[in-house]
N, C-alpha and C. Protein backbone atom coordinates (compact mmCIF):
# COMPACT_ATOMS: atom_id res chain seq x y z
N UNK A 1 23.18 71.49 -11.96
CA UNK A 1 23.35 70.15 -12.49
C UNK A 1 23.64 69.19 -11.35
N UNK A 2 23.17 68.22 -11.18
CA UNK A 2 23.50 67.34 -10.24
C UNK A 2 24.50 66.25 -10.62
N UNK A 3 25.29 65.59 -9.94
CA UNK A 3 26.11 64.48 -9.72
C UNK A 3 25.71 63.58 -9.20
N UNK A 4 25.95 61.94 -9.40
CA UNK A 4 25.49 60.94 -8.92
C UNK A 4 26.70 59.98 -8.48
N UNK A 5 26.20 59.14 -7.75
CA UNK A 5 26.98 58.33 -6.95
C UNK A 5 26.30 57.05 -6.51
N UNK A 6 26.90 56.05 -7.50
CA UNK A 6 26.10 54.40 -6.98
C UNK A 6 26.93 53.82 -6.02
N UNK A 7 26.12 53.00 -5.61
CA UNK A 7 26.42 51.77 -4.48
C UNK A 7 25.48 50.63 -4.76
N UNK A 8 26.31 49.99 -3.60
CA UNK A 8 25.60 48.51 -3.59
C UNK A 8 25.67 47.22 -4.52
N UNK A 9 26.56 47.35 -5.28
CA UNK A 9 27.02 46.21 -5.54
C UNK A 9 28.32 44.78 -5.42
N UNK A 10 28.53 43.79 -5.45
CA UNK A 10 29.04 43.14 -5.27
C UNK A 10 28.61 41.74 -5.84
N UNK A 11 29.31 41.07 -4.95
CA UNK A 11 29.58 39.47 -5.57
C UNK A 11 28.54 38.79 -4.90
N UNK A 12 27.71 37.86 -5.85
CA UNK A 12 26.45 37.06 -5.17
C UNK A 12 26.64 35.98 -6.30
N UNK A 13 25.45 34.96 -5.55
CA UNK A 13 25.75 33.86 -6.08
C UNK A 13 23.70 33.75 -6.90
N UNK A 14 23.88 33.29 -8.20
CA UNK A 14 23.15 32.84 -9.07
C UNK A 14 21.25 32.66 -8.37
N UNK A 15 20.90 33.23 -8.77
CA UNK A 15 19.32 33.32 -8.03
C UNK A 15 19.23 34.54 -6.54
N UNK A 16 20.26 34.87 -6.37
CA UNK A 16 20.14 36.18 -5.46
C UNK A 16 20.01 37.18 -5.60
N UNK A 17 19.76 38.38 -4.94
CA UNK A 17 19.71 39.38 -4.84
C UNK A 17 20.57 40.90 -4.76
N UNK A 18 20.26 41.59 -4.97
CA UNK A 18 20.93 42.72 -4.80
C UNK A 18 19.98 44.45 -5.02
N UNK A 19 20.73 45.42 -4.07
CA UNK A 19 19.85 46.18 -4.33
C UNK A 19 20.94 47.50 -4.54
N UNK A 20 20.78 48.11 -5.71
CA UNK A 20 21.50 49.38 -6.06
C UNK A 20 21.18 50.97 -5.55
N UNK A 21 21.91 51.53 -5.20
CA UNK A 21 21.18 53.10 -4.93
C UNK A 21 22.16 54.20 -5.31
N UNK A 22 21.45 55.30 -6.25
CA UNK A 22 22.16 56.19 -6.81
C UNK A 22 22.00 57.28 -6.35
N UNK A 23 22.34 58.35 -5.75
CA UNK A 23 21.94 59.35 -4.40
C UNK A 23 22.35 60.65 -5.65
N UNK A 24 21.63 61.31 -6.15
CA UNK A 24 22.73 62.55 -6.23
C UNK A 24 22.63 63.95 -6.01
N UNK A 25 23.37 64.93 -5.81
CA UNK A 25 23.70 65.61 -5.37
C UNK A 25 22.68 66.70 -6.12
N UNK A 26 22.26 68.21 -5.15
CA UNK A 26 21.90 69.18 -5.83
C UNK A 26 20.28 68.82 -5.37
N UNK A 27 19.16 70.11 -5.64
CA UNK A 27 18.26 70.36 -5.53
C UNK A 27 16.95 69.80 -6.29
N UNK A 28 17.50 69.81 -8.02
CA UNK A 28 16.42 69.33 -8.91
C UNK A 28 16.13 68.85 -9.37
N UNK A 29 16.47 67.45 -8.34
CA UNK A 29 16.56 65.76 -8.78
C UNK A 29 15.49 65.07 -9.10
N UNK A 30 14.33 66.03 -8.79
CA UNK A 30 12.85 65.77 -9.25
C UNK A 30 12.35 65.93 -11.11
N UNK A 31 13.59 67.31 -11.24
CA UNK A 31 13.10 67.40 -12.95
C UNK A 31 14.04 66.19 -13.55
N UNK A 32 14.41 65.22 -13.12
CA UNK A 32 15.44 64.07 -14.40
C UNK A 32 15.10 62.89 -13.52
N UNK A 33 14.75 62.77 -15.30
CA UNK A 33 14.73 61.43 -15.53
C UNK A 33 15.97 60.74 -15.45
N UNK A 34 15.51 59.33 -14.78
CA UNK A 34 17.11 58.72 -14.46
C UNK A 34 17.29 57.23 -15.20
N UNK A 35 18.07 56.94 -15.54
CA UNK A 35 18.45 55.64 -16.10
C UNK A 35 19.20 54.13 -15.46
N UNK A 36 19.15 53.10 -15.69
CA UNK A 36 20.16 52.31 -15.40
C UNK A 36 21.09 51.95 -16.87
N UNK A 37 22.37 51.49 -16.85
CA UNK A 37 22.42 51.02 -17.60
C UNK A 37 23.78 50.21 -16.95
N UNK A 38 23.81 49.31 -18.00
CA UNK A 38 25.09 48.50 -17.62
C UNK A 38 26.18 48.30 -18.71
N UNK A 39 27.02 47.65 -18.12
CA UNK A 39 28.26 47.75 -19.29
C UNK A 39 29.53 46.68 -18.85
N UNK A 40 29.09 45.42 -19.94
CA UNK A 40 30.25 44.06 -19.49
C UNK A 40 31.59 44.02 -20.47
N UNK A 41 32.55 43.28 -19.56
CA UNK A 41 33.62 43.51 -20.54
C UNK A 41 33.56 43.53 -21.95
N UNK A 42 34.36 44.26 -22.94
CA UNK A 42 34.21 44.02 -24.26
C UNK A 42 32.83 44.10 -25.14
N UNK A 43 31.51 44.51 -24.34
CA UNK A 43 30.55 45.24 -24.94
C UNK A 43 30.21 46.76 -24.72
N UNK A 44 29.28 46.82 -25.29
CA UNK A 44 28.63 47.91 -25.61
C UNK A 44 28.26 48.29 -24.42
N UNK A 45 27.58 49.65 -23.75
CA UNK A 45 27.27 49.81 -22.99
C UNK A 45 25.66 49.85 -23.10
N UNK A 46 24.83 48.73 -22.65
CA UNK A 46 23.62 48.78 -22.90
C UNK A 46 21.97 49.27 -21.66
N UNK A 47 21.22 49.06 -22.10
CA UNK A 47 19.94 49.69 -20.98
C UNK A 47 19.55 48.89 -20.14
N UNK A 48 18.95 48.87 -19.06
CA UNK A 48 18.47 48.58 -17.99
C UNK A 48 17.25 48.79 -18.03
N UNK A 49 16.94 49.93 -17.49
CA UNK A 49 15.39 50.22 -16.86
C UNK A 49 15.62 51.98 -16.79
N UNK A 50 14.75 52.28 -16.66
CA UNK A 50 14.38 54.30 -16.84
C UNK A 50 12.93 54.20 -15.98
N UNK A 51 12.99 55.45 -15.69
CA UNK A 51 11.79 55.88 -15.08
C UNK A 51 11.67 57.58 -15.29
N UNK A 52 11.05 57.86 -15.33
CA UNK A 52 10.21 59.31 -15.90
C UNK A 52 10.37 60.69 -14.15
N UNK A 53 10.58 61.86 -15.66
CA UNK A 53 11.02 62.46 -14.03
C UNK A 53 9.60 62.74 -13.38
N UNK A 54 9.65 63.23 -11.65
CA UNK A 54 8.62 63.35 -10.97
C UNK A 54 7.80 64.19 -11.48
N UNK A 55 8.05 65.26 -12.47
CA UNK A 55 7.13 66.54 -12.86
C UNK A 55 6.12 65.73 -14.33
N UNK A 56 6.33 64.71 -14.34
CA UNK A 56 5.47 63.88 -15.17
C UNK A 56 4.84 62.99 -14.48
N UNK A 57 4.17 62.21 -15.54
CA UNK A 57 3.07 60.89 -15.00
C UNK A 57 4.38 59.58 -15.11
N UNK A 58 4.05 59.09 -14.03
CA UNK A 58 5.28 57.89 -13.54
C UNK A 58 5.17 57.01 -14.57
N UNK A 59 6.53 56.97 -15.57
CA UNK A 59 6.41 55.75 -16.12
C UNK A 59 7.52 55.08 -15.98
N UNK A 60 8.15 53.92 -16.11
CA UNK A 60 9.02 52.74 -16.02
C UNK A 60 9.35 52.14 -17.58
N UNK A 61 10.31 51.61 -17.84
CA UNK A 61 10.60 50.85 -18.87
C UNK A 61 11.93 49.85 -18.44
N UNK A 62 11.94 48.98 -19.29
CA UNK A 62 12.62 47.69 -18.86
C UNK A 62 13.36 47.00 -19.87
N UNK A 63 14.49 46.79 -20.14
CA UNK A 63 15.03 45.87 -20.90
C UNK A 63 14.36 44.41 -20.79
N UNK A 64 14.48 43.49 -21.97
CA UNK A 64 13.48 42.51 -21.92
C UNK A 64 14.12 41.85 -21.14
N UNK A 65 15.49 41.40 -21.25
CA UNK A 65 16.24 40.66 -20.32
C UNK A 65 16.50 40.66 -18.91
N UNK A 66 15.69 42.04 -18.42
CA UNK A 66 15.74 41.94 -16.92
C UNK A 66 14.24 42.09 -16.14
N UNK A 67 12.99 42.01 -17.68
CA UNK A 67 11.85 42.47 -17.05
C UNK A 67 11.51 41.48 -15.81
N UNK A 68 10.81 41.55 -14.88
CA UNK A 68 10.42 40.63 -14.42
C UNK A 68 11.28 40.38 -12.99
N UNK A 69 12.42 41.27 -12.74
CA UNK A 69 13.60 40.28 -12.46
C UNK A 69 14.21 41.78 -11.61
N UNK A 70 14.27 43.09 -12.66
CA UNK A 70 14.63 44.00 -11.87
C UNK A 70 14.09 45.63 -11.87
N UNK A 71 13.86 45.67 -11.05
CA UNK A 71 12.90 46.85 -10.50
C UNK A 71 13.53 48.72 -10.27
N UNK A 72 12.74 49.80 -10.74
CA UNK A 72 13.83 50.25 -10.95
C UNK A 72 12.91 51.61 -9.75
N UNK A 73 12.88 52.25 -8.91
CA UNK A 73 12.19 53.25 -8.39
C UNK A 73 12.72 54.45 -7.95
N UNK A 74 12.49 55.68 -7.29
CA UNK A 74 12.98 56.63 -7.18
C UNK A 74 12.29 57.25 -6.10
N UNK A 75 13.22 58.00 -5.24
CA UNK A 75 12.56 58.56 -3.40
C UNK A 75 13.21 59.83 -3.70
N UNK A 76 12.20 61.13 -4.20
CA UNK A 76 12.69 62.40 -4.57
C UNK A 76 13.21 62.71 -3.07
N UNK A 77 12.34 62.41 -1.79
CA UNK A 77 12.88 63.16 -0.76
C UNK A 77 14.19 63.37 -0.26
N UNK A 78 15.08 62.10 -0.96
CA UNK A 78 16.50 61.38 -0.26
C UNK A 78 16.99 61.64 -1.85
N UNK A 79 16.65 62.08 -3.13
CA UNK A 79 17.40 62.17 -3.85
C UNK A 79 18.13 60.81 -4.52
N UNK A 80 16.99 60.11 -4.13
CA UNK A 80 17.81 58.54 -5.02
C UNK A 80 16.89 57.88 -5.99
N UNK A 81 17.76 56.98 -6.90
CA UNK A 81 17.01 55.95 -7.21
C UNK A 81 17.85 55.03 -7.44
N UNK A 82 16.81 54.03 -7.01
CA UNK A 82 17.30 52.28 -6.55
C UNK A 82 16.94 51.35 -7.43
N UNK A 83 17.40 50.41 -8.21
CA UNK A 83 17.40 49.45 -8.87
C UNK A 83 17.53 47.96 -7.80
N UNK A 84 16.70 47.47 -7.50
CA UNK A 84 16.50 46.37 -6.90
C UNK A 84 16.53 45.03 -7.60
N UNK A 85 17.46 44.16 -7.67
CA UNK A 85 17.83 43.65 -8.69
C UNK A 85 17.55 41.43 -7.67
N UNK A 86 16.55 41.22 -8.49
CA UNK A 86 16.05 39.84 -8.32
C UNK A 86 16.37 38.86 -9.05
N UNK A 87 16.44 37.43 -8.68
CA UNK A 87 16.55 36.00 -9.28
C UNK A 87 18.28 36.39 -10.09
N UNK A 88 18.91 37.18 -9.42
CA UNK A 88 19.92 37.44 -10.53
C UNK A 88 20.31 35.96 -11.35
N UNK A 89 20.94 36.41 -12.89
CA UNK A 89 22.02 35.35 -13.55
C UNK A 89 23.75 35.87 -14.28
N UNK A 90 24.62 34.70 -13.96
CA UNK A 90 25.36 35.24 -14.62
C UNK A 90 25.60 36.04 -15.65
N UNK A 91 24.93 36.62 -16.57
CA UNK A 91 24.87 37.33 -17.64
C UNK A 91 24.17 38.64 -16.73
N UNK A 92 24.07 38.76 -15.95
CA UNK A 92 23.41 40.16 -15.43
C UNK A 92 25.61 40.65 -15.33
N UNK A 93 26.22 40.08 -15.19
CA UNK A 93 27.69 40.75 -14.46
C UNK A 93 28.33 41.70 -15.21
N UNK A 94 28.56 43.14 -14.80
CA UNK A 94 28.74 43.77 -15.62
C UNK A 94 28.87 44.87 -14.60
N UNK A 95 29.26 46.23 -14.86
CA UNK A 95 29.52 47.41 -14.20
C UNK A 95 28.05 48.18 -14.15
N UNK A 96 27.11 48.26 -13.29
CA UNK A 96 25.86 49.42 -13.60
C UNK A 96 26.09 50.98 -13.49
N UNK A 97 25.65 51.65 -14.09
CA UNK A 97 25.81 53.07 -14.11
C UNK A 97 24.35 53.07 -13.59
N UNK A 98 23.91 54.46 -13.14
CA UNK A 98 23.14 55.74 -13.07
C UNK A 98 23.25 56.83 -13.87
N UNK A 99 22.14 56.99 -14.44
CA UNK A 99 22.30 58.63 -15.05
C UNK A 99 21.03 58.96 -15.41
N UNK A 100 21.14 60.39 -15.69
CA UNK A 100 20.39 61.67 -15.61
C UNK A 100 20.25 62.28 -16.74
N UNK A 101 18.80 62.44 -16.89
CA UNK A 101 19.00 63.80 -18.24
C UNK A 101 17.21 64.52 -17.91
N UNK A 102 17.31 65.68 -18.32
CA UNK A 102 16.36 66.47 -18.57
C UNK A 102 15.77 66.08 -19.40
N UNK A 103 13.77 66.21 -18.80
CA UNK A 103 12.83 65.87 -20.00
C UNK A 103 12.61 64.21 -19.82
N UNK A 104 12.09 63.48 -20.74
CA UNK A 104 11.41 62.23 -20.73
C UNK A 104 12.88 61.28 -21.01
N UNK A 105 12.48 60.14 -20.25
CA UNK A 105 13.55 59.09 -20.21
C UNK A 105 14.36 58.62 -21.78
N UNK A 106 15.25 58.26 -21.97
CA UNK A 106 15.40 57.62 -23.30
C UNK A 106 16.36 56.16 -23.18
N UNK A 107 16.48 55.11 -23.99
CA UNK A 107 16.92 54.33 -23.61
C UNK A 107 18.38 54.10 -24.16
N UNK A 108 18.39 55.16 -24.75
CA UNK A 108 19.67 55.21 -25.48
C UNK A 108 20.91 55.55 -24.52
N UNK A 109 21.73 55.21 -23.93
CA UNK A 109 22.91 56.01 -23.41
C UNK A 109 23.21 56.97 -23.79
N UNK A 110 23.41 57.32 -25.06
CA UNK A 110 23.60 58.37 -25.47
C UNK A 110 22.85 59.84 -25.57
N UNK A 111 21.99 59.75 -25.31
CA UNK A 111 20.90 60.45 -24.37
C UNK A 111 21.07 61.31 -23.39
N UNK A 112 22.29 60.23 -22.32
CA UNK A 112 22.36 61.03 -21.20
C UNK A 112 23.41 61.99 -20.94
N UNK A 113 23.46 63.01 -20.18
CA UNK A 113 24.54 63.66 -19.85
C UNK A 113 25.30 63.96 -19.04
N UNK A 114 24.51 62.95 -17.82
CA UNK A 114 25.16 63.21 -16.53
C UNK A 114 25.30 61.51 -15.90
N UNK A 115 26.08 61.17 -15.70
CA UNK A 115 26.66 59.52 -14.86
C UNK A 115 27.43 60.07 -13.75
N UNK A 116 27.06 58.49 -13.27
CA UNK A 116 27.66 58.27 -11.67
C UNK A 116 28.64 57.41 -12.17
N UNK A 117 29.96 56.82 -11.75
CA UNK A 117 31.18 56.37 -11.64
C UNK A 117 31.44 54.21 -11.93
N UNK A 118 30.01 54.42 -11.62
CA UNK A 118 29.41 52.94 -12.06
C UNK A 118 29.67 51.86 -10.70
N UNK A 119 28.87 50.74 -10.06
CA UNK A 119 29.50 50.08 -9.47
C UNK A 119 29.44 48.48 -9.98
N UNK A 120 30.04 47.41 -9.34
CA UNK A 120 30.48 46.13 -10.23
C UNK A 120 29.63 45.33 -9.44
N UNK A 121 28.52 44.57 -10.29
CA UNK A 121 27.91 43.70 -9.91
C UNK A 121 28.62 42.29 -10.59
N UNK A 122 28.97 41.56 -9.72
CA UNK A 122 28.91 39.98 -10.15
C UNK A 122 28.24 39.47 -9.54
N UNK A 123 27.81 38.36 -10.69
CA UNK A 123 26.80 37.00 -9.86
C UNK A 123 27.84 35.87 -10.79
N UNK A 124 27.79 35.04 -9.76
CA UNK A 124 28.80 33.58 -9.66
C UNK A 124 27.57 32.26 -10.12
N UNK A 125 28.03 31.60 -11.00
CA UNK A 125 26.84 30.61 -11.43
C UNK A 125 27.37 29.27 -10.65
């Protein structure tokens, strides 16, 4: 089973950038599918973006609210995947997770079974 571990977030200001990377640990980071998801004070913890594990045909999916805006990819060699996050807005601010599950992506959180510790993106309007 692998473990994950995000980075890369912080405090930016309204139309900037940011780029996330979730590294995790272990050999068979190629069979899982990985997720973003995020989670702001006093809500729900909701979806991001997914991408399909490598032993399939590459697919992507996107929350509507970030299509366009944030990008989600994966480098089996280094064991990561990066959420590259564009034009940010205040309503993006929230804690992002990483996670993992065996088999085809789902957008449900509840889905997954394996998370990274989450890191805190703010954007300042």
């Amino acid at each position: 089973q692998v473990q994950l571990v995000e980075s890369g977030g912080g405090l930016v200001q309204a139309g900037g950038s940011l780029r996330l990377s979730c590294v995790a640990s272990g050999r068979t980071f190629s069979r899982y599918a990985m997720g973003w998801f995020r989670q702001a004070p006093g809500k729900e913890r909701e979806f991001v973006t997914a991408i399909t594990s490598s032993d399939r045909a590459s697919v992507t999916a996107h929350a509507d609210s970030v299509k366009g805006r944030l990008t989600i990819s994966r480098d089996d060699a280094r064991n990561t995947v990066n959420l590259q996050m564009n034009n940010l807005k205040p309503e993006d601010t929230a804690v992002y997770y990483c996670a993992a599950r065996i088999g085809s992506f789902s957008v449900s959180y509840l889905n997954y079974d394996i998370w990274g510790q989450g890191t805190q993106v703010t954007v300042s309007s």
